[in-house]
PDB file of N, CA and C in Angstrom:
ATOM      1  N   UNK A   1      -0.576  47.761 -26.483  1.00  0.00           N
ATOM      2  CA  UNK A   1      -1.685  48.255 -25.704  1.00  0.00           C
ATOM      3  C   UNK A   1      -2.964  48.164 -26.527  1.00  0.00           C
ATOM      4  N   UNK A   2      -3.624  48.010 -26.038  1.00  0.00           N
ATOM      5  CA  UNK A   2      -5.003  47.680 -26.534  1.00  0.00           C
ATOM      6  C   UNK A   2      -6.042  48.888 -26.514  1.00  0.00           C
ATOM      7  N   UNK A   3      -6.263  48.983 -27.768  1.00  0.00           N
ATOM      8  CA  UNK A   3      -7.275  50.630 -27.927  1.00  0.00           C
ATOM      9  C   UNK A   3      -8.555  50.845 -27.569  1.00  0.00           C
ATOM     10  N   UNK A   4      -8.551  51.700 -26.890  1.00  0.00           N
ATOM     11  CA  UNK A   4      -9.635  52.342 -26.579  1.00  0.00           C
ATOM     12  C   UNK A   4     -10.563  52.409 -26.992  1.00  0.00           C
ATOM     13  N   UNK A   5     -10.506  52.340 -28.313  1.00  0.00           N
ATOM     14  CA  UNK A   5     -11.608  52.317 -29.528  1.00  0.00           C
ATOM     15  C   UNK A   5     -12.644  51.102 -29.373  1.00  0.00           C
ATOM     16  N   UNK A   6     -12.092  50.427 -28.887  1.00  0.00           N
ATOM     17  CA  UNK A   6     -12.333  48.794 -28.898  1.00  0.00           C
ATOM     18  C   UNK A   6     -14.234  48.555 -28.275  1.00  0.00           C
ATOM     19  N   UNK A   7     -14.578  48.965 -29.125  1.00  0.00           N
ATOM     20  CA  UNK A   7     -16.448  48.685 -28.168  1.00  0.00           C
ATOM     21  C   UNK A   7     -16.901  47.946 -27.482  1.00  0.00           C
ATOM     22  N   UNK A   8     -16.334  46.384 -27.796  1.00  0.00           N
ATOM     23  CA  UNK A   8     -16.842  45.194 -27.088  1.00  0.00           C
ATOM     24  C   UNK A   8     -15.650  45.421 -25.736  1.00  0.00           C
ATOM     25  N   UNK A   9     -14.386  45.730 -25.736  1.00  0.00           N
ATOM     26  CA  UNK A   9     -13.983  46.165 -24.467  1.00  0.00           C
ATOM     27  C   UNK A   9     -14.431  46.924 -23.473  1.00  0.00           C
ATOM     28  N   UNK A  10     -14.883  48.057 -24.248  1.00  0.00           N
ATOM     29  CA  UNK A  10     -15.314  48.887 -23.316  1.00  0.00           C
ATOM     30  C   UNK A  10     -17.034  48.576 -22.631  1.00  0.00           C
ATOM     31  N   UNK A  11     -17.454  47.612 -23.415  1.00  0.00           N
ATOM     32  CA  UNK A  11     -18.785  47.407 -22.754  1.00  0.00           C
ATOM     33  C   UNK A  11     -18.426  46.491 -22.143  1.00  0.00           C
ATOM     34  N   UNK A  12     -17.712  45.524 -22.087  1.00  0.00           N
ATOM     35  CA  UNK A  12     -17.048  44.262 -21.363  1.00  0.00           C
ATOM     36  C   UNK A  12     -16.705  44.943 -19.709  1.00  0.00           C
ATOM     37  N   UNK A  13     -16.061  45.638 -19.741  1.00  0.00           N
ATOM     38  CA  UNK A  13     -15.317  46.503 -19.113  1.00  0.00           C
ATOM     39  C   UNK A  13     -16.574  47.268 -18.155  1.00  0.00           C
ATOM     40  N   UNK A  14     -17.404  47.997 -18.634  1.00  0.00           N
ATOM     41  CA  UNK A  14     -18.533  48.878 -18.518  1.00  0.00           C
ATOM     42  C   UNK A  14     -19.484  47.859 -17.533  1.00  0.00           C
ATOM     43  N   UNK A  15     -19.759  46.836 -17.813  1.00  0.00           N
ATOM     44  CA  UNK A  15     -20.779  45.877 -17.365  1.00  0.00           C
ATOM     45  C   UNK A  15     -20.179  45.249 -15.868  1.00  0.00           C
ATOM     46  N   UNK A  16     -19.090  44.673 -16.504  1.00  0.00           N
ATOM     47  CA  UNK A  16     -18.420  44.314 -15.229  1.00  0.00           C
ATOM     48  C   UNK A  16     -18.098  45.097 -14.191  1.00  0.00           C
ATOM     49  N   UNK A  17     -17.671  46.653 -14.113  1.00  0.00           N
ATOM     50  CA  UNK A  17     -18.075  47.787 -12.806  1.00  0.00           C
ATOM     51  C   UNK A  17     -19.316  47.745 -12.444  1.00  0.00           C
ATOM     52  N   UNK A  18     -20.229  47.512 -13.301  1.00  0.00           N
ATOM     53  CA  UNK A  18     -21.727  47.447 -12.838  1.00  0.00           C
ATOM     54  C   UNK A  18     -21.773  46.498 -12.551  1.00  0.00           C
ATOM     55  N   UNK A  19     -21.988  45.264 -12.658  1.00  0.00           N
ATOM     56  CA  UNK A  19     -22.012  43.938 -11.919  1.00  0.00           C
ATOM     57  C   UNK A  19     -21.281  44.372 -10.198  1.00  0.00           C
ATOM     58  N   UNK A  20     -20.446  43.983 -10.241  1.00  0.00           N
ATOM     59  CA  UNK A  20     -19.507  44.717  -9.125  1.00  0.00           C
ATOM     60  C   UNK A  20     -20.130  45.593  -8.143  1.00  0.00           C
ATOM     61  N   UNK A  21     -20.344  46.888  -8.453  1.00  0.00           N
ATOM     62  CA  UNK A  21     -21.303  47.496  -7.756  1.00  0.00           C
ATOM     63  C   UNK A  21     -22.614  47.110  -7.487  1.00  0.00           C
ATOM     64  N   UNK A  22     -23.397  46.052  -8.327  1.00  0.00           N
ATOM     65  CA  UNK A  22     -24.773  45.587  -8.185  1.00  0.00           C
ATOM     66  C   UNK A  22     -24.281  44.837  -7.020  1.00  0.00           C
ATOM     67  N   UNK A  23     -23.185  43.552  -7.206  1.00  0.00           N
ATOM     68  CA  UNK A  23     -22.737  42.653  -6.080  1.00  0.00           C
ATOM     69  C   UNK A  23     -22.226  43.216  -4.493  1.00  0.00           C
ATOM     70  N   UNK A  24     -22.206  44.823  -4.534  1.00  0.00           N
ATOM     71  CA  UNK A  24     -22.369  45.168  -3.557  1.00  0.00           C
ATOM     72  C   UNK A  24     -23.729  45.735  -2.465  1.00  0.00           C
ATOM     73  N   UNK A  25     -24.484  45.883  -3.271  1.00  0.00           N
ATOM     74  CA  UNK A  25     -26.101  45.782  -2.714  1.00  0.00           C
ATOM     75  C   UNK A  25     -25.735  44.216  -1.627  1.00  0.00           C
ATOM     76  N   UNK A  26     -25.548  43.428  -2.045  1.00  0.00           N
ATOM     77  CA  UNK A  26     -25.794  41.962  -1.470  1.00  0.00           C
ATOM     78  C   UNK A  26     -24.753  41.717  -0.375  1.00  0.00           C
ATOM     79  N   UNK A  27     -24.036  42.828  -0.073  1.00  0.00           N
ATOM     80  CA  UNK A  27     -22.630  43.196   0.815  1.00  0.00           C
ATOM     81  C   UNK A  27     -23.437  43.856   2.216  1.00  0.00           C
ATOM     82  N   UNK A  28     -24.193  44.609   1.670  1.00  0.00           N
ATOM     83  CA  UNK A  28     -25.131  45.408   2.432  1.00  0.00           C
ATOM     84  C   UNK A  28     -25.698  44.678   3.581  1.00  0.00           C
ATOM     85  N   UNK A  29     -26.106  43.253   3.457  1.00  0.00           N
ATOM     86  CA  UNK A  29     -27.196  42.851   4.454  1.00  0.00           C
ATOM     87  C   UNK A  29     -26.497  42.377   5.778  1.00  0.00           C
ATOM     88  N   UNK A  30     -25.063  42.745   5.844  1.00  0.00           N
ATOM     89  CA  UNK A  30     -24.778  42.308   7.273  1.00  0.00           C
ATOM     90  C   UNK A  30     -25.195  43.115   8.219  1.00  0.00           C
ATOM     91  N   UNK A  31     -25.594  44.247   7.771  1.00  0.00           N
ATOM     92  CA  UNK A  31     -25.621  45.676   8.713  1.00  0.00           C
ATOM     93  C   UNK A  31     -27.071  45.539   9.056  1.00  0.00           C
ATOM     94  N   UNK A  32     -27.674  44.336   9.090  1.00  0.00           N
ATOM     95  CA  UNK A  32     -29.248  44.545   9.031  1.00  0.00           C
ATOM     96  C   UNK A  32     -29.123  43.455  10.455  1.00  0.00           C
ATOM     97  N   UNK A  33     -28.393  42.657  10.613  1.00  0.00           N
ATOM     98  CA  UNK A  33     -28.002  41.704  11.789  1.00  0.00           C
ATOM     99  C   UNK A  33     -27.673  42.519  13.177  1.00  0.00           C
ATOM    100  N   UNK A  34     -28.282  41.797  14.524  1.00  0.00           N
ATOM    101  CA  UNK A  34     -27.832  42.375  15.888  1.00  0.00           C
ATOM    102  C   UNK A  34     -26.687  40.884  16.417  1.00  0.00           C
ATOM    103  N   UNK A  35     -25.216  41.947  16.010  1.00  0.00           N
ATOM    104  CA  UNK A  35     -24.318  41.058  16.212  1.00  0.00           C
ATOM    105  C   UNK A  35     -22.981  42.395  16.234  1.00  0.00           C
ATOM    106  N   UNK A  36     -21.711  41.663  17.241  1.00  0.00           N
ATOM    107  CA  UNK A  36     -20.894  42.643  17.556  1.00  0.00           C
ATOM    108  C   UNK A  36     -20.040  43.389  16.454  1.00  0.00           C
ATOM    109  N   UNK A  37     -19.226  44.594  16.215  1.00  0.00           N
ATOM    110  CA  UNK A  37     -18.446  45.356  15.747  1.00  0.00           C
ATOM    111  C   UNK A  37     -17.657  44.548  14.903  1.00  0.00           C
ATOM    112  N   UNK A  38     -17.013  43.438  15.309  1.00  0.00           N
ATOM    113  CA  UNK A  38     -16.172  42.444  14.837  1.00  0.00           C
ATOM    114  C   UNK A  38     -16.805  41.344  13.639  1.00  0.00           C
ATOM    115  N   UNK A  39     -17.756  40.973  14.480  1.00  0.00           N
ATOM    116  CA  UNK A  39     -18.585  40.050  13.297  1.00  0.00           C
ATOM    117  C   UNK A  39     -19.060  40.592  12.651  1.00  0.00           C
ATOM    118  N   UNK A  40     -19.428  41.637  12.731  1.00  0.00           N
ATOM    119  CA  UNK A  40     -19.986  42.607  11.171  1.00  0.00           C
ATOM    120  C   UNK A  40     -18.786  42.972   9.817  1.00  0.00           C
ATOM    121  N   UNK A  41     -17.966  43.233  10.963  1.00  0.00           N
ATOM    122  CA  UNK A  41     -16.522  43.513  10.270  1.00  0.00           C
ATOM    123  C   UNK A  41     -15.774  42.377   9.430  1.00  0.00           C
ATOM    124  N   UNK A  42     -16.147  41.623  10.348  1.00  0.00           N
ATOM    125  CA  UNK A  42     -15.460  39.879   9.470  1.00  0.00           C
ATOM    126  C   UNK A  42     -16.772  39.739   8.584  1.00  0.00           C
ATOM    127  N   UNK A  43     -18.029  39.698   8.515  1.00  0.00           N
ATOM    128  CA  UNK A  43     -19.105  39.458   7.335  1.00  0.00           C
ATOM    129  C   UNK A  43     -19.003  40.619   6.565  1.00  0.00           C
ATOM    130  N   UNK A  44     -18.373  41.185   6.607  1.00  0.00           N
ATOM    131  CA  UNK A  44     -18.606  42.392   5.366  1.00  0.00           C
ATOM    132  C   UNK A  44     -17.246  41.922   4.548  1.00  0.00           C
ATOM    133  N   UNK A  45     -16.390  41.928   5.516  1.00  0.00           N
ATOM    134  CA  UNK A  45     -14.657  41.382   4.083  1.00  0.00           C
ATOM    135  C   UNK A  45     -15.285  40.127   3.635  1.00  0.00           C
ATOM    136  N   UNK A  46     -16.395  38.818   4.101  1.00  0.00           N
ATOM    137  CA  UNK A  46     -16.356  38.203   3.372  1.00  0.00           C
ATOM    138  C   UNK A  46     -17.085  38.173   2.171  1.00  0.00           C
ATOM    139  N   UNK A  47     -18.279  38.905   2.599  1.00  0.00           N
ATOM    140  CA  UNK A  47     -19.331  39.489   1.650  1.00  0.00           C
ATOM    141  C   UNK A  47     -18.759  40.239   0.656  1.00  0.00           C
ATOM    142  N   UNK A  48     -17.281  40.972   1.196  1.00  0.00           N
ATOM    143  CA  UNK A  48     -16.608  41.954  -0.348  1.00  0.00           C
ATOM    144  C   UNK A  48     -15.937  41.004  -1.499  1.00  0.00           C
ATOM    145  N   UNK A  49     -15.791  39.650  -0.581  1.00  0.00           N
ATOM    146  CA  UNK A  49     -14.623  38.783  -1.588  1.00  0.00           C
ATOM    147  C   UNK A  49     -15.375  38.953  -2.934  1.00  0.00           C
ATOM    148  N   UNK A  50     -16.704  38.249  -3.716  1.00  0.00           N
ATOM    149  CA  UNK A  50     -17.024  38.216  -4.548  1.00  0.00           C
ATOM    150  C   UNK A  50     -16.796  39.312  -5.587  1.00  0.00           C
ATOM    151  N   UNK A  51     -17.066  40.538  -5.084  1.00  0.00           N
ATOM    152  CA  UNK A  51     -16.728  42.233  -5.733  1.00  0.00           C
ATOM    153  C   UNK A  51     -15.561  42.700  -6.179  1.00  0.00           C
ATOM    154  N   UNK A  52     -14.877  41.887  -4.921  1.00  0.00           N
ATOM    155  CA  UNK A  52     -13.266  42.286  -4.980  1.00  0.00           C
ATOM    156  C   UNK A  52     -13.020  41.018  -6.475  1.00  0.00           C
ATOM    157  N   UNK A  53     -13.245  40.227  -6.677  1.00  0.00           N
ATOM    158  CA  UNK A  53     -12.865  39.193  -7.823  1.00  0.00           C
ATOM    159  C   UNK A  53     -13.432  39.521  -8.907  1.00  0.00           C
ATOM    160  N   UNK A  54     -14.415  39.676  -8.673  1.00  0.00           N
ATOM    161  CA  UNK A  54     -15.162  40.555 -10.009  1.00  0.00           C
ATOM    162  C   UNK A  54     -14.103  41.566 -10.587  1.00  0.00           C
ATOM    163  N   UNK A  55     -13.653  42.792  -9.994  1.00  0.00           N
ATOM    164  CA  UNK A  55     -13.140  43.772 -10.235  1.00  0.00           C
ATOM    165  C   UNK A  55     -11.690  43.528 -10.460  1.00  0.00           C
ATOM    166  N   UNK A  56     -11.416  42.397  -9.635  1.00  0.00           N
ATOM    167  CA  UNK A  56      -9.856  41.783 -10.561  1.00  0.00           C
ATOM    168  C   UNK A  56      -9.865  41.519 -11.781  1.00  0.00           C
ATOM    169  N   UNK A  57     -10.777  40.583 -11.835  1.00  0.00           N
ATOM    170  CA  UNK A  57     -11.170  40.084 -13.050  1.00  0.00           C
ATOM    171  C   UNK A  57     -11.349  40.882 -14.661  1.00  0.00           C
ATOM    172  N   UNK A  58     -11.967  42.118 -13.819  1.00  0.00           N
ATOM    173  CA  UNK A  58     -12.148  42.988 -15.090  1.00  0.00           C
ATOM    174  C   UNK A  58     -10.688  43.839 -15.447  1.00  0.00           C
ATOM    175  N   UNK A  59     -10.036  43.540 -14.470  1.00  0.00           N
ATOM    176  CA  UNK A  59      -8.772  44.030 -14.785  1.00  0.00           C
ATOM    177  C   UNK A  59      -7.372  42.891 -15.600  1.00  0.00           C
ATOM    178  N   UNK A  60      -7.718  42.001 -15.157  1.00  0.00           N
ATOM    179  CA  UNK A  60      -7.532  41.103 -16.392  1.00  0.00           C
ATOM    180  C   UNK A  60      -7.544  41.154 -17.476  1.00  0.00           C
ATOM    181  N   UNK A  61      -9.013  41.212 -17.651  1.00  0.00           N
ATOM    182  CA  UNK A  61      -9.354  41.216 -18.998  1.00  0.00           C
ATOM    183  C   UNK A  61      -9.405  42.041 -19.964  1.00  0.00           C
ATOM    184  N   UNK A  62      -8.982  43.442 -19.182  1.00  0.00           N
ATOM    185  CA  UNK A  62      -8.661  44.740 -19.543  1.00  0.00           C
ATOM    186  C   UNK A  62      -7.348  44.412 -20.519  1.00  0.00           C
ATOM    187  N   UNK A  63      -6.666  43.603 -19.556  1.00  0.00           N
ATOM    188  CA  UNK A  63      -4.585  43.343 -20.177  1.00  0.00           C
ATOM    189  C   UNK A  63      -5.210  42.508 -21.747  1.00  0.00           C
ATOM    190  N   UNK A  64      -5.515  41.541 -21.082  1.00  0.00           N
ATOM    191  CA  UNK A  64      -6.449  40.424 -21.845  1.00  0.00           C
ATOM    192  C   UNK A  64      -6.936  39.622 -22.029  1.00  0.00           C
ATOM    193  N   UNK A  65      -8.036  40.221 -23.133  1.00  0.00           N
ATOM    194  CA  UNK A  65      -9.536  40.188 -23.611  1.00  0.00           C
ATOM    195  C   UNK A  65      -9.857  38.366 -23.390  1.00  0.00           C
ATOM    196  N   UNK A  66      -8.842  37.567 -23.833  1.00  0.00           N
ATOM    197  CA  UNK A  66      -9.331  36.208 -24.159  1.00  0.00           C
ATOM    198  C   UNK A  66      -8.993  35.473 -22.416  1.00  0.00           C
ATOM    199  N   UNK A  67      -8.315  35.531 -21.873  1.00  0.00           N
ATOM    200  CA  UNK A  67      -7.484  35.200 -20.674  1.00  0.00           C
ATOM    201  C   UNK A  67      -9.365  35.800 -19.574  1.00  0.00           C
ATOM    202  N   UNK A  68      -9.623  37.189 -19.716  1.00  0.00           N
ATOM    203  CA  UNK A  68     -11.085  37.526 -18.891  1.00  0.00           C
ATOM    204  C   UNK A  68     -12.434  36.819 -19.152  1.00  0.00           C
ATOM    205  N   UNK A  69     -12.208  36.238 -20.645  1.00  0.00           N
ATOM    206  CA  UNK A  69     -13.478  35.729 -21.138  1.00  0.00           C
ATOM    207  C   UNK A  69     -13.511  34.229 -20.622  1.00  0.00           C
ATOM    208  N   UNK A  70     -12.424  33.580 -20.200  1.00  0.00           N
ATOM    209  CA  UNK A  70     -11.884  32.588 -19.879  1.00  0.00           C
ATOM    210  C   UNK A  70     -12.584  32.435 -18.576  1.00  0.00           C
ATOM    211  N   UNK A  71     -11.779  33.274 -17.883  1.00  0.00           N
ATOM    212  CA  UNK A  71     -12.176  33.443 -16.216  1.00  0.00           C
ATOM    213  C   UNK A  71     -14.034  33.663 -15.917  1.00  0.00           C
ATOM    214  N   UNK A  72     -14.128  34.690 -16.453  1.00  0.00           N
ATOM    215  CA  UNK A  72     -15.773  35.136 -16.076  1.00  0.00           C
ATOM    216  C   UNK A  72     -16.553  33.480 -16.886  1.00  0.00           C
ATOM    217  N   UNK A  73     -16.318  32.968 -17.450  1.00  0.00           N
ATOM    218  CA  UNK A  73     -16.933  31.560 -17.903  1.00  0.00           C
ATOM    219  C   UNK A  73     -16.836  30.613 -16.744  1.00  0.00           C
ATOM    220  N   UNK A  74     -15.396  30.469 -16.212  1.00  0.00           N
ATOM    221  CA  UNK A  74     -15.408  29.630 -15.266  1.00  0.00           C
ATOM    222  C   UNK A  74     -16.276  30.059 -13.894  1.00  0.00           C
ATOM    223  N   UNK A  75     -15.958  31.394 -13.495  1.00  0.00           N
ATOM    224  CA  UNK A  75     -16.491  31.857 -12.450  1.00  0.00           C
ATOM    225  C   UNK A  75     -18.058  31.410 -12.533  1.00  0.00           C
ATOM    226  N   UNK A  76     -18.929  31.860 -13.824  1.00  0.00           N
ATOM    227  CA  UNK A  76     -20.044  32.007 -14.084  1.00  0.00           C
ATOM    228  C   UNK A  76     -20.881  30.287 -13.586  1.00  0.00           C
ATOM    229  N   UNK A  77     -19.815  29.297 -14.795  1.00  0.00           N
ATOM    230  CA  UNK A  77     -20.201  28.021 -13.980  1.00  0.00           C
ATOM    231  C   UNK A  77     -19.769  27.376 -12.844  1.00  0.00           C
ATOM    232  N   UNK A  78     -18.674  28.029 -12.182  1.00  0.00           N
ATOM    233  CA  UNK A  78     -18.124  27.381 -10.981  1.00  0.00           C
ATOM    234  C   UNK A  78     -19.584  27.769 -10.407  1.00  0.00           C
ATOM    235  N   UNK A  79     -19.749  28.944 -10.545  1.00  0.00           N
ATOM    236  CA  UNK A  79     -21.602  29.739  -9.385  1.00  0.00           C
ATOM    237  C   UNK A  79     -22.573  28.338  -9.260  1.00  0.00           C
ATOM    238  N   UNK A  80     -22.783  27.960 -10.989  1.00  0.00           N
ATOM    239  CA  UNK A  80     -23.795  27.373 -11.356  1.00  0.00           C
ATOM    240  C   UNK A  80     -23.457  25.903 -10.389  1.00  0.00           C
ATOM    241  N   UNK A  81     -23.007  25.085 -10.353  1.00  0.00           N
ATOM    242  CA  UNK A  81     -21.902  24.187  -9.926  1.00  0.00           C
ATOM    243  C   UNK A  81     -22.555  24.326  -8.508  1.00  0.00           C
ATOM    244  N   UNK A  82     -21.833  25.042  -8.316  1.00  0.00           N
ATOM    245  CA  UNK A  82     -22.131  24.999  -6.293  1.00  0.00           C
ATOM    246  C   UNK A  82     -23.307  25.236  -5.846  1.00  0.00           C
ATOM    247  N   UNK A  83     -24.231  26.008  -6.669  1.00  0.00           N
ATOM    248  CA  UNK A  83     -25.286  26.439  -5.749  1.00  0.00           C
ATOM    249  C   UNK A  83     -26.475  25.874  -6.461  1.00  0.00           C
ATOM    250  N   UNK A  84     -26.553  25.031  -7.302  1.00  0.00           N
ATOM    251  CA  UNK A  84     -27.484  24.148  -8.231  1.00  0.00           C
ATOM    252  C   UNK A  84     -28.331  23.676  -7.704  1.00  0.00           C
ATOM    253  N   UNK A  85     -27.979  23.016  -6.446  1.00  0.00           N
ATOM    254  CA  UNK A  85     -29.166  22.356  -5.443  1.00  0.00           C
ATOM    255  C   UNK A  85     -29.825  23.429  -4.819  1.00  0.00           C
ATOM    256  N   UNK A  86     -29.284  24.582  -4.081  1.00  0.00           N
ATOM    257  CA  UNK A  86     -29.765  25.394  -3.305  1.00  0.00           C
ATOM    258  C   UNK A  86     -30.419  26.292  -3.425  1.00  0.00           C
ATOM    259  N   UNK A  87     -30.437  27.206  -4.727  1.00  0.00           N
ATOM    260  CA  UNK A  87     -31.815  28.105  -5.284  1.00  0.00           C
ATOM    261  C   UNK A  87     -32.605  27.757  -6.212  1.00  0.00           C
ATOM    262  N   UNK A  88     -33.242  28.515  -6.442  1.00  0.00           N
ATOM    263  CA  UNK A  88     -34.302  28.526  -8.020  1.00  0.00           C
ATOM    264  C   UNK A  88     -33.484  28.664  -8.950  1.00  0.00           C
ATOM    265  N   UNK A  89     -34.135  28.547 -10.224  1.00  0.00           N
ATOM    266  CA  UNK A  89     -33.451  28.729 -11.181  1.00  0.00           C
ATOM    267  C   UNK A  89     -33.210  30.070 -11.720  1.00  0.00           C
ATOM    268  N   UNK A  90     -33.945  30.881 -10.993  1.00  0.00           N
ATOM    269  CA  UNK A  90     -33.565  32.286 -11.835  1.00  0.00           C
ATOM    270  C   UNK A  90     -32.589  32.839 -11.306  1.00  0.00           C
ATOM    271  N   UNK A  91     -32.421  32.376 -10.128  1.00  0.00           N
ATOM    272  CA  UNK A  91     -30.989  32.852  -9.023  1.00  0.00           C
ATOM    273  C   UNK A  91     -29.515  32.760  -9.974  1.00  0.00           C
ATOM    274  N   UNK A  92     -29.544  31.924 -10.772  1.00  0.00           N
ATOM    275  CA  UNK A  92     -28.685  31.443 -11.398  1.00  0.00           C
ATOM    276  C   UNK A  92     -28.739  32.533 -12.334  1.00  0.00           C
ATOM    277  N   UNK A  93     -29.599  32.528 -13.140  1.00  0.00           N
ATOM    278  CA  UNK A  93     -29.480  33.421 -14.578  1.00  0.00           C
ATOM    279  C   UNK A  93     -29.394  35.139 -13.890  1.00  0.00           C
ATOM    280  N   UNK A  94     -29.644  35.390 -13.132  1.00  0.00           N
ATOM    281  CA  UNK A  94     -29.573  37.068 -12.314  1.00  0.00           C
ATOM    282  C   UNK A  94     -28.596  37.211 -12.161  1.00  0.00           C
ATOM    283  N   UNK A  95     -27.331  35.564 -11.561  1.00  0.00           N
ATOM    284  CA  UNK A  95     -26.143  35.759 -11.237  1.00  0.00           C
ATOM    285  C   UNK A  95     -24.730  35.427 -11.800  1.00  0.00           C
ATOM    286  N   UNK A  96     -25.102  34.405 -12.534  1.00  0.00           N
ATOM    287  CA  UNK A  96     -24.356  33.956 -13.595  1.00  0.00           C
ATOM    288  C   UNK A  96     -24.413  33.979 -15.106  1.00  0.00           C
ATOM    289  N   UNK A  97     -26.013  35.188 -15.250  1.00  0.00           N
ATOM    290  CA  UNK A  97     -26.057  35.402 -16.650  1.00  0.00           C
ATOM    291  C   UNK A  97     -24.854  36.754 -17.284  1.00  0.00           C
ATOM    292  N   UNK A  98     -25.046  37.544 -16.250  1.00  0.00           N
ATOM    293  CA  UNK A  98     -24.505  39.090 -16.645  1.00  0.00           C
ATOM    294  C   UNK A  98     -22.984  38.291 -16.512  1.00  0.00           C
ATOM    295  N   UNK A  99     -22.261  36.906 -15.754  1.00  0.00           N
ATOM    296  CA  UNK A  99     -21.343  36.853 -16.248  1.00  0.00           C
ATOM    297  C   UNK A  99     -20.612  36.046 -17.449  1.00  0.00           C
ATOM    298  N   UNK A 100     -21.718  35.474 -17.901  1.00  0.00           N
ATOM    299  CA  UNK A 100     -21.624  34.862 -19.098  1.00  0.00           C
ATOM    300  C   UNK A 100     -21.744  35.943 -20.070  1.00  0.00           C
ATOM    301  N   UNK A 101     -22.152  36.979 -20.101  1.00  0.00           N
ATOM    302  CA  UNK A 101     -22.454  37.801 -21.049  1.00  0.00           C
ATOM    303  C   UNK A 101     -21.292  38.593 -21.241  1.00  0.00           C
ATOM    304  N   UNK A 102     -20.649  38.971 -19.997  1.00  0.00           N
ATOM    305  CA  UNK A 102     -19.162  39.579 -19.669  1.00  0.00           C
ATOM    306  C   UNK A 102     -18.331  38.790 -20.666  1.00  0.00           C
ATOM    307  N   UNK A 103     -18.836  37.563 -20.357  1.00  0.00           N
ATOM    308  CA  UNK A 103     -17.247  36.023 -20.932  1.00  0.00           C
ATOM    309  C   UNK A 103     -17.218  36.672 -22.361  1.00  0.00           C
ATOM    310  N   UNK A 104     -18.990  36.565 -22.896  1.00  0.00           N
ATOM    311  CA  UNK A 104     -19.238  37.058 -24.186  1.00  0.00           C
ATOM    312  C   UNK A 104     -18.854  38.097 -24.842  1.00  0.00           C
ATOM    313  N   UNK A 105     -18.760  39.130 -24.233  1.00  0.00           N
ATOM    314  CA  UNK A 105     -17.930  40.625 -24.383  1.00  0.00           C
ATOM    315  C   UNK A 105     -16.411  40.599 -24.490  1.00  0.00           C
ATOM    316  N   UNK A 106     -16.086  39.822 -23.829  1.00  0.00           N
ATOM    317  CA  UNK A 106     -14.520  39.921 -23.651  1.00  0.00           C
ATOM    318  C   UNK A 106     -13.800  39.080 -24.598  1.00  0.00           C
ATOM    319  N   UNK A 107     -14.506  37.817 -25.862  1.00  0.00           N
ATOM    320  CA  UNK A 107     -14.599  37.180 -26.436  1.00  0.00           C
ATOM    321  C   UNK A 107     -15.071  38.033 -27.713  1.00  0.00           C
ATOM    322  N   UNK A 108     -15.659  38.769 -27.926  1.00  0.00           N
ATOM    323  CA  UNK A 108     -15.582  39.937 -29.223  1.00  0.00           C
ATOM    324  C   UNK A 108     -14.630  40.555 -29.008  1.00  0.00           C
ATOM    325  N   UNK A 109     -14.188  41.281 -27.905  1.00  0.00           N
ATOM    326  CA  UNK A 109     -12.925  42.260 -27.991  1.00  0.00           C
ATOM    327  C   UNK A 109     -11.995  41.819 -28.329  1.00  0.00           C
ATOM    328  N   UNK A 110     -11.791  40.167 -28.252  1.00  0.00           N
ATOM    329  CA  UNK A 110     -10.260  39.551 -28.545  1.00  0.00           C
ATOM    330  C   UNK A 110     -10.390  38.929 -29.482  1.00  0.00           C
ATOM    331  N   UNK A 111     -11.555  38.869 -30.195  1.00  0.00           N
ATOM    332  CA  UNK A 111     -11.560  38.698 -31.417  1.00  0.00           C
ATOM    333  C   UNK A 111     -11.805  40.074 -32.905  1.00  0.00           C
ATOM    334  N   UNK A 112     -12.160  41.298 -31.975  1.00  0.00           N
ATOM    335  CA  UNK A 112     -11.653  42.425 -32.767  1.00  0.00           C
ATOM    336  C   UNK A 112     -10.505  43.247 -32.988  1.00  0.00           C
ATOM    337  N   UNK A 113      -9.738  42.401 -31.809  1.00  0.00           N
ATOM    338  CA  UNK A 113      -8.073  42.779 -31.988  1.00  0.00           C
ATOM    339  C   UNK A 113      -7.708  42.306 -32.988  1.00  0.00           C
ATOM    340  N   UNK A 114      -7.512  40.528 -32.771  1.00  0.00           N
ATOM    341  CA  UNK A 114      -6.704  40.233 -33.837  1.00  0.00           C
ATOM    342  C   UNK A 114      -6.764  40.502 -35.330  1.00  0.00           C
TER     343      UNK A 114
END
């Protein structure tokens, strides 16, 4: 088991609930649409997918550190990847920085284990 003590875990860990919860602000905007009970209902589970992976994710990386730093890297550039043509550039760093920084966190913790 992996200790508690562990700082870069626990900020790894710490950031990624906050990410998560930030990524639910952006969950929010279906309820701003005039559209039925159902389609709100189906845009909100899809709007949760991202949150819901996030929060897997941090549970991952909870087990382990190198296996989460792995994932939040890919996730971070899979983002970059798909949506490259379609926003600005800061869209990117707002959304794929805090998870590069996660990758980065979870990449000290598994290197203050060993």
């Amino acid at each position: 088991m992996i200790s508690s003590k562990n700082k870069w875990l626990q900020a790894a860990i710490s950031i990624g609930i906050l990410y998560a919860l930030a990524l639910l602000v952006f969950a929010a905007d279906v309820f701003s649409k005039e559209q039925s009970i159902s389609q709100t209902v189906s845009d909100l589970f899809l709007h949760l997918i991202p949150t819901a992976l996030v929060l897997l994710f941090v549970v991952v990386g909870y087990k382990k550190p190198l296996i989460g730093a792995i994932i939040f890297a890919i996730y971070a550039v899979a983002y970059i990847i798909t949506g490259w043509s379609n926003m600005h550039w800061s869209a990117h760093v707002l959304i794929a920085g805090p998870l590069l920084a996660i990758s980065f966190l979870y990449v000290m913790a598994y290197k203050s284990i060993k």
